[in-house]
PDB file of N, CA and C in Angstrom:
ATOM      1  N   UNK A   1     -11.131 -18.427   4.644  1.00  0.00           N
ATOM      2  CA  UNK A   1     -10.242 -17.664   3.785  1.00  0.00           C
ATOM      3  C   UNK A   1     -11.036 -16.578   3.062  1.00  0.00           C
ATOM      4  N   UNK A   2     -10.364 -15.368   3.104  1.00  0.00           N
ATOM      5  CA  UNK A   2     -11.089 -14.407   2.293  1.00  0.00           C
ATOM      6  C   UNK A   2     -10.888 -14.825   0.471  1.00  0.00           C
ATOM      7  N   UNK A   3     -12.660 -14.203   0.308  1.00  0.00           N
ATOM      8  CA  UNK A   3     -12.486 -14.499  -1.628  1.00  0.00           C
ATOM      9  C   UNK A   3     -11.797 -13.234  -1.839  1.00  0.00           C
ATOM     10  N   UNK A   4     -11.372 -13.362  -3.108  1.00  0.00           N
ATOM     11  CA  UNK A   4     -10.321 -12.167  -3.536  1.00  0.00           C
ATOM     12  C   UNK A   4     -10.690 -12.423  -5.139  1.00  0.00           C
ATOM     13  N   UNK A   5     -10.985 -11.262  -5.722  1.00  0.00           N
ATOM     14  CA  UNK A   5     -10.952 -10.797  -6.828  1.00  0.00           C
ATOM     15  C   UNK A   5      -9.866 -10.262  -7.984  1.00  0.00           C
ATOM     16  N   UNK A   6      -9.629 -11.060  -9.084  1.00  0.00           N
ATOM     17  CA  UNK A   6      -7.837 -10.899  -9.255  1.00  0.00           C
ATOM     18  C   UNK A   6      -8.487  -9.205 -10.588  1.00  0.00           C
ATOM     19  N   UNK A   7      -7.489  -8.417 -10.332  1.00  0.00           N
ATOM     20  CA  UNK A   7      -7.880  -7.117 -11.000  1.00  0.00           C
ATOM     21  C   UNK A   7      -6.380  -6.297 -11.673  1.00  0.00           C
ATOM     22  N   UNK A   8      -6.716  -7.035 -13.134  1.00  0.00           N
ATOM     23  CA  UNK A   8      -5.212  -6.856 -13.981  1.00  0.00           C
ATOM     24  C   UNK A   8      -5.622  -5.353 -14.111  1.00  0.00           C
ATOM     25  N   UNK A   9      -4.075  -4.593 -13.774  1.00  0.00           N
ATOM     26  CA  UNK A   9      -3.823  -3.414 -13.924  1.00  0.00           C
ATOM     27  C   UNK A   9      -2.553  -2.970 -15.386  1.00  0.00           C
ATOM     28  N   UNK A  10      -2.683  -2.141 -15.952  1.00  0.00           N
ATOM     29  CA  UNK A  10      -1.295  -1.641 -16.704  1.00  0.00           C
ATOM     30  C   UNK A  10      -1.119  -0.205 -16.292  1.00  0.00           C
ATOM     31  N   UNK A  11       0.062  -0.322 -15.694  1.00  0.00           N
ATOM     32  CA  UNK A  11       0.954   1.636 -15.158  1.00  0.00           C
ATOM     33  C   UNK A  11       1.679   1.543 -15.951  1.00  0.00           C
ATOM     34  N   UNK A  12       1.785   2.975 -15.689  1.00  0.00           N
ATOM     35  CA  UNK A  12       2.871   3.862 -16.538  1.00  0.00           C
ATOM     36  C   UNK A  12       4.419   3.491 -16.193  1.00  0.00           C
ATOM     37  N   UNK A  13       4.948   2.850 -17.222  1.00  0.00           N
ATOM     38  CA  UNK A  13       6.406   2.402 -16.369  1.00  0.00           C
ATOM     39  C   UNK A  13       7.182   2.852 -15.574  1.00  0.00           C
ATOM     40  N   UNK A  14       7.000   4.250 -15.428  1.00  0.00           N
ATOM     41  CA  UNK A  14       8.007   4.978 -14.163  1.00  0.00           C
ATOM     42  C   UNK A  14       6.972   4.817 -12.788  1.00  0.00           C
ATOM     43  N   UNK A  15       5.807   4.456 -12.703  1.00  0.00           N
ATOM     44  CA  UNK A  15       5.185   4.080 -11.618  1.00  0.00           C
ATOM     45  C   UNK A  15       5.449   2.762 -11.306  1.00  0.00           C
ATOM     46  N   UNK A  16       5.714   2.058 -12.092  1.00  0.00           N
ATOM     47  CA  UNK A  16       5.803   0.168 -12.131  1.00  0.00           C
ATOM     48  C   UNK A  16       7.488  -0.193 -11.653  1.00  0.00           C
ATOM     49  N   UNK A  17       7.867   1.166 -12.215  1.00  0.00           N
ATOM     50  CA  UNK A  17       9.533   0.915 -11.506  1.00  0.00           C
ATOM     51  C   UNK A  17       9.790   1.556 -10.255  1.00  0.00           C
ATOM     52  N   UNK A  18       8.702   2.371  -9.878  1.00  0.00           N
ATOM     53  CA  UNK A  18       9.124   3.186  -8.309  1.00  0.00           C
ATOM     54  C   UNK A  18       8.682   1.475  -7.635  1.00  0.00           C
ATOM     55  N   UNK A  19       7.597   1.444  -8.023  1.00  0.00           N
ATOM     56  CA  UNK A  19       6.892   0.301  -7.550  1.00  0.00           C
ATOM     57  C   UNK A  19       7.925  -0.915  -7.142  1.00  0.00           C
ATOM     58  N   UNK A  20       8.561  -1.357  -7.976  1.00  0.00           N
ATOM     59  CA  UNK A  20       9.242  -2.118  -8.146  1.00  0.00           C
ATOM     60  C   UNK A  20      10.879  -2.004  -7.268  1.00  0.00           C
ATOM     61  N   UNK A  21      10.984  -0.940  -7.066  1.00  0.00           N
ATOM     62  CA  UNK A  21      12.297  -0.235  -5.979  1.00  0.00           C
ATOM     63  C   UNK A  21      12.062  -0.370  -4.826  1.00  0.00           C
ATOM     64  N   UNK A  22      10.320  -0.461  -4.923  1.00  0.00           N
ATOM     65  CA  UNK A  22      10.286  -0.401  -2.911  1.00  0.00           C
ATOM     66  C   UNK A  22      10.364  -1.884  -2.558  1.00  0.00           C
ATOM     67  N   UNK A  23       9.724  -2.409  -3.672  1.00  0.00           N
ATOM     68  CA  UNK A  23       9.914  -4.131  -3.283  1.00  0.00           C
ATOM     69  C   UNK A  23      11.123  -4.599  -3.291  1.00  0.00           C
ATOM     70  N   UNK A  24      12.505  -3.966  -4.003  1.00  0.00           N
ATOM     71  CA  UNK A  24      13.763  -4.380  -4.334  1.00  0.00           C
ATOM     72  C   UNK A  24      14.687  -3.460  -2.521  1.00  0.00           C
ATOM     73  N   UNK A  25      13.713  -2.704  -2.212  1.00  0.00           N
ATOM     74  CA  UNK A  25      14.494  -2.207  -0.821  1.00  0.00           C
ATOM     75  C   UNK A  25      14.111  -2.661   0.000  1.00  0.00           C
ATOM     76  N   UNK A  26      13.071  -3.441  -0.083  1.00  0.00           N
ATOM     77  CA  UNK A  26      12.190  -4.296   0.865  1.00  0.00           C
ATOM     78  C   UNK A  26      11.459  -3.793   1.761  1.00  0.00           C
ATOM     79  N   UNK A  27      10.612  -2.529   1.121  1.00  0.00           N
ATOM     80  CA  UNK A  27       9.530  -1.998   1.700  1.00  0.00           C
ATOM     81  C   UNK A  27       8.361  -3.029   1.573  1.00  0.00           C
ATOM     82  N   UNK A  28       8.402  -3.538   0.307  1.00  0.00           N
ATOM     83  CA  UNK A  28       6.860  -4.697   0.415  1.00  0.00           C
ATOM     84  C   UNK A  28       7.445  -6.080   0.054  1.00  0.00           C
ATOM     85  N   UNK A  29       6.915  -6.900  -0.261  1.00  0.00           N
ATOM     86  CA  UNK A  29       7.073  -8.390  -0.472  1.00  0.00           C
ATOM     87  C   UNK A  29       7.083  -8.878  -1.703  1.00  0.00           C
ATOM     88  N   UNK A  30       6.076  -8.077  -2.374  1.00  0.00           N
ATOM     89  CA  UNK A  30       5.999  -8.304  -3.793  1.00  0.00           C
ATOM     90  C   UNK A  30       5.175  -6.912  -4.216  1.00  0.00           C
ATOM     91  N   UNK A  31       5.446  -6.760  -5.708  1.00  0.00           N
ATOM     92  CA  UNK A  31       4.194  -6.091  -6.056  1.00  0.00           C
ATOM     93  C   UNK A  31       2.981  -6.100  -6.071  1.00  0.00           C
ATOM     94  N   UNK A  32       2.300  -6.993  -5.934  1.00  0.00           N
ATOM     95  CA  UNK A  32       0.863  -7.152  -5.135  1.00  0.00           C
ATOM     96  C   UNK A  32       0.370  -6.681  -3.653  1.00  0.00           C
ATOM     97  N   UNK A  33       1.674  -7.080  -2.926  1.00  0.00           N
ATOM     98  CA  UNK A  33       1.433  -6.420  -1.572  1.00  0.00           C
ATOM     99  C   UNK A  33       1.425  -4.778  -1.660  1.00  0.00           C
ATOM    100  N   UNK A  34       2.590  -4.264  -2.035  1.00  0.00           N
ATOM    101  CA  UNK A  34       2.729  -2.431  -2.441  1.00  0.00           C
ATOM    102  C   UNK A  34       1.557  -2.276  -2.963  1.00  0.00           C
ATOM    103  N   UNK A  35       0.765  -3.189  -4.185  1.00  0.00           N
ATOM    104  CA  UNK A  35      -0.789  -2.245  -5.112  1.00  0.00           C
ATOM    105  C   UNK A  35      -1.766  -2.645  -3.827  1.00  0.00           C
ATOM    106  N   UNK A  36      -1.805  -3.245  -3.196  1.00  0.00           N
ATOM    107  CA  UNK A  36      -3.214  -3.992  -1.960  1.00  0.00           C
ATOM    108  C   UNK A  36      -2.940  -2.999  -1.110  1.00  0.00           C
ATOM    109  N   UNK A  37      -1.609  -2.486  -0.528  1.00  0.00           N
ATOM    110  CA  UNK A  37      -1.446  -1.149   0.172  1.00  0.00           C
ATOM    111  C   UNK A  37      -2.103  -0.221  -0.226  1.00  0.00           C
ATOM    112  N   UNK A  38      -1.557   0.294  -1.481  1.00  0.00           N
ATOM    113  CA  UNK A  38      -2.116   1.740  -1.869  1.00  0.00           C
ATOM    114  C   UNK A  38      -3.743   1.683  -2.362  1.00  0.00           C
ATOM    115  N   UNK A  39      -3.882   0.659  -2.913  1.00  0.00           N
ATOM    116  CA  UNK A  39      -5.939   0.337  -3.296  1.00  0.00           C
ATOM    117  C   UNK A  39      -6.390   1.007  -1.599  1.00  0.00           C
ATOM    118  N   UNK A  40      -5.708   0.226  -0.734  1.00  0.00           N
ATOM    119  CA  UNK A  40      -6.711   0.531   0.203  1.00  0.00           C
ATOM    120  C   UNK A  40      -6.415   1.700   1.606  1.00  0.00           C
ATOM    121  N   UNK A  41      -5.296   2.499   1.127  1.00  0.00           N
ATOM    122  CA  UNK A  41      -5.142   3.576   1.260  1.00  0.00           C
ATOM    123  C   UNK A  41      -6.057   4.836   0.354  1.00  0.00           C
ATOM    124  N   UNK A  42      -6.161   4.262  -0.378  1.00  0.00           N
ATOM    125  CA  UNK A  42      -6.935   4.897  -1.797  1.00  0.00           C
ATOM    126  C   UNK A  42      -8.260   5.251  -1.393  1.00  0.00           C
ATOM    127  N   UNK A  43      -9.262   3.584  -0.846  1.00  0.00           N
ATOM    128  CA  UNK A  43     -10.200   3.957  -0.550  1.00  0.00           C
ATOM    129  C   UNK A  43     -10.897   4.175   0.924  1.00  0.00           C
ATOM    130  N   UNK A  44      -9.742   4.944   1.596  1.00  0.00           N
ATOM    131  CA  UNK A  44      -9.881   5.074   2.876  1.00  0.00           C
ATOM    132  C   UNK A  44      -9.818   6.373   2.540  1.00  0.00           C
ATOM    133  N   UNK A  45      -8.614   6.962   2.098  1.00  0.00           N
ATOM    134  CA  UNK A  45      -9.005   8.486   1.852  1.00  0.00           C
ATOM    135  C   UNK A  45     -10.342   9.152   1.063  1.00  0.00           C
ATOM    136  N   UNK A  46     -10.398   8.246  -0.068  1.00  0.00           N
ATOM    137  CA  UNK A  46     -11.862   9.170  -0.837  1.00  0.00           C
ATOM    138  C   UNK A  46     -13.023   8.517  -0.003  1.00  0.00           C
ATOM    139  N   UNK A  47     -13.455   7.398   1.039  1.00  0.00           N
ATOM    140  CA  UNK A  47     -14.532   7.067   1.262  1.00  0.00           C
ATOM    141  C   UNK A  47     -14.815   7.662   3.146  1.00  0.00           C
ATOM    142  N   UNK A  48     -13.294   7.845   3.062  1.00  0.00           N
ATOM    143  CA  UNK A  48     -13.802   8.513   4.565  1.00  0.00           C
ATOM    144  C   UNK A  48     -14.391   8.519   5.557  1.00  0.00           C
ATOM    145  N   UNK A  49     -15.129   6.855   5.518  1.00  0.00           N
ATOM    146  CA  UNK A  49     -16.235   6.628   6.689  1.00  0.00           C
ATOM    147  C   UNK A  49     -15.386   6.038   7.973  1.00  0.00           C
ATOM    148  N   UNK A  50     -14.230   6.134   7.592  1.00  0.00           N
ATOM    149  CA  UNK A  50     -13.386   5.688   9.085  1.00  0.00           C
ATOM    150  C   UNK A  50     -12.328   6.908   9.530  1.00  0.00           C
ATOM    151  N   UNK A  51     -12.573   8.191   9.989  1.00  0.00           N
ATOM    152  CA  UNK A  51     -12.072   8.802   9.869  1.00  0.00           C
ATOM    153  C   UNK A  51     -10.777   8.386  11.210  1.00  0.00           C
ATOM    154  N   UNK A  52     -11.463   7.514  11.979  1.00  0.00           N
ATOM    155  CA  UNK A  52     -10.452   7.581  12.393  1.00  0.00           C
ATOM    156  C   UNK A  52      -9.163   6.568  12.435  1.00  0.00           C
ATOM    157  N   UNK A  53      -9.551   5.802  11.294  1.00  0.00           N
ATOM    158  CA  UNK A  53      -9.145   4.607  10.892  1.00  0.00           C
ATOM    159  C   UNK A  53      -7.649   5.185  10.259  1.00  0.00           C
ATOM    160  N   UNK A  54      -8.552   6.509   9.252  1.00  0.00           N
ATOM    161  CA  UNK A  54      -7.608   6.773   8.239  1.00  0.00           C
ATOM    162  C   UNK A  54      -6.462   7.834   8.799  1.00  0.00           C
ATOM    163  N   UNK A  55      -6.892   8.341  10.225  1.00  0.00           N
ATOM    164  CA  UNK A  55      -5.811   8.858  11.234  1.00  0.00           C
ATOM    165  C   UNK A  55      -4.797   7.890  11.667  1.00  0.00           C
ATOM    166  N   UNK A  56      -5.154   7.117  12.013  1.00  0.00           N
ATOM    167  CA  UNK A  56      -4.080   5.642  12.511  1.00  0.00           C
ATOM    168  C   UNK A  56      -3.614   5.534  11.273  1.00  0.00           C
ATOM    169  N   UNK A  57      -3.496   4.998  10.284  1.00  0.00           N
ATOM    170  CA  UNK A  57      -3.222   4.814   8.877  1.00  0.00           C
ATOM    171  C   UNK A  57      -2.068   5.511   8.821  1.00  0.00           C
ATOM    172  N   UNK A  58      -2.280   6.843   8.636  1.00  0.00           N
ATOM    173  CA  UNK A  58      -1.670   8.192   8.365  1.00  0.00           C
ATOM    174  C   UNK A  58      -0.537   7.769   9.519  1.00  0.00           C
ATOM    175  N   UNK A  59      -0.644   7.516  10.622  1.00  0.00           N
ATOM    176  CA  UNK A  59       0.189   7.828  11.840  1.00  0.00           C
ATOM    177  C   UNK A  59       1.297   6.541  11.405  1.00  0.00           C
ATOM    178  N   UNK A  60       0.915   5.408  10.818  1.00  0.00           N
ATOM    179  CA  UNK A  60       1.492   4.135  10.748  1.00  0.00           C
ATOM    180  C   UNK A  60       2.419   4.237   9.975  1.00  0.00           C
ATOM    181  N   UNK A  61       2.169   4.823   9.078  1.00  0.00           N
ATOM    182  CA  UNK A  61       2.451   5.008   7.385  1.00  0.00           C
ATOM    183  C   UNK A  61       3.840   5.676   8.191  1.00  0.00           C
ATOM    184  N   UNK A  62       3.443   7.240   8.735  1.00  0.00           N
ATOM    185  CA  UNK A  62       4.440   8.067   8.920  1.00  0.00           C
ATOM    186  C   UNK A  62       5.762   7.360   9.922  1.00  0.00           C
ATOM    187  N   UNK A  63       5.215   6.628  10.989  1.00  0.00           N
ATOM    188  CA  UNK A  63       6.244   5.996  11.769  1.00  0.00           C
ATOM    189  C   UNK A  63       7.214   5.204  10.924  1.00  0.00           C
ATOM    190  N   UNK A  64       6.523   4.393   9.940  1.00  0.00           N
ATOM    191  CA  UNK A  64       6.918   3.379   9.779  1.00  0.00           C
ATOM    192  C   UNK A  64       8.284   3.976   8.655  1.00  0.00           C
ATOM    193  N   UNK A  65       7.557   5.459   8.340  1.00  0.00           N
ATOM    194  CA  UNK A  65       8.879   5.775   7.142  1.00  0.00           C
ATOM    195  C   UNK A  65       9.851   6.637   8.459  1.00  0.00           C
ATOM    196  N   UNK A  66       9.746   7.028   9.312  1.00  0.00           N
ATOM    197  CA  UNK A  66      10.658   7.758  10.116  1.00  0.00           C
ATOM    198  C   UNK A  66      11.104   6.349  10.844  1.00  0.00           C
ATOM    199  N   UNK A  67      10.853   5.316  11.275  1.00  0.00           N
ATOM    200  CA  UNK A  67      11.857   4.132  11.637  1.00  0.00           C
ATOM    201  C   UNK A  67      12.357   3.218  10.740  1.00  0.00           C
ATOM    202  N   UNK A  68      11.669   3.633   9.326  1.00  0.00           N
ATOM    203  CA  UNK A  68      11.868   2.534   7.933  1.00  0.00           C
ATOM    204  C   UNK A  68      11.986   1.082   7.612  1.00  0.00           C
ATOM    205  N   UNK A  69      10.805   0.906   8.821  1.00  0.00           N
ATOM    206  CA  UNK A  69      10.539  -0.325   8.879  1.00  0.00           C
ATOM    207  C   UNK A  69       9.510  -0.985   7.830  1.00  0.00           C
ATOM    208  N   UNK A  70       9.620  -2.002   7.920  1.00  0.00           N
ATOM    209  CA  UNK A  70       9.045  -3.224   6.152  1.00  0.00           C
ATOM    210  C   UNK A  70       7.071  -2.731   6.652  1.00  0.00           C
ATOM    211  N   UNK A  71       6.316  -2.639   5.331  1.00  0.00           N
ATOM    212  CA  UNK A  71       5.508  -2.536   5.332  1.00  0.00           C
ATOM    213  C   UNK A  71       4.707  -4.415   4.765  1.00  0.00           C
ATOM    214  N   UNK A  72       3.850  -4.544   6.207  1.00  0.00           N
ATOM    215  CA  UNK A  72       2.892  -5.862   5.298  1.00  0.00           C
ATOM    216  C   UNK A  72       2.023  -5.780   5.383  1.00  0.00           C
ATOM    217  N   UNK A  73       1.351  -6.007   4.453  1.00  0.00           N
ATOM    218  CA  UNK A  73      -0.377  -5.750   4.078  1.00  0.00           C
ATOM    219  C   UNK A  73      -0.977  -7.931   3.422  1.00  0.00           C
ATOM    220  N   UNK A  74      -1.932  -8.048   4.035  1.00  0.00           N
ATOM    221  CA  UNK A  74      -1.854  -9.279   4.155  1.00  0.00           C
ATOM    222  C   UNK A  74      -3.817  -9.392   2.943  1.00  0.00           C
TER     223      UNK A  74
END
């Protein structure tokens, strides 16, 4: 099992409620899954050592909103 590091966040409530819309349309599972998405979207774009990782990414992301299918991040 992967170790996991628990990392309390506070947003700005209109981010915590978009947040909270995609999980209520059932883009993610919970709010943990939507923040574990974007963390590591986050550090794929500023760290850049997978460029082509972060091409697939990009391509996934985009399909997945043009067929609007459920996003899971595990």
């Amino acid at each position: 099992m992967l170790k996991r590091k628990i990392v309390p966040i506070a947003l700005p409530i209109g981010l915590a409620s978009e947040i909270d819309m995609l999980v209520k349309e059932g883009e993610f599972q919970s709010r943990n899954e939507a923040l574990k998405f974007g963390a590591r979207l986050v550090v794929m774009m500023l760290r850049r050592t997978h460029e082509r990782a972060e091409d697939y990414a990009y391509e996934e992301i985009k399909e997945g909103i043009i067929r609007g299918k459920r996003a899971y991040v595990s």
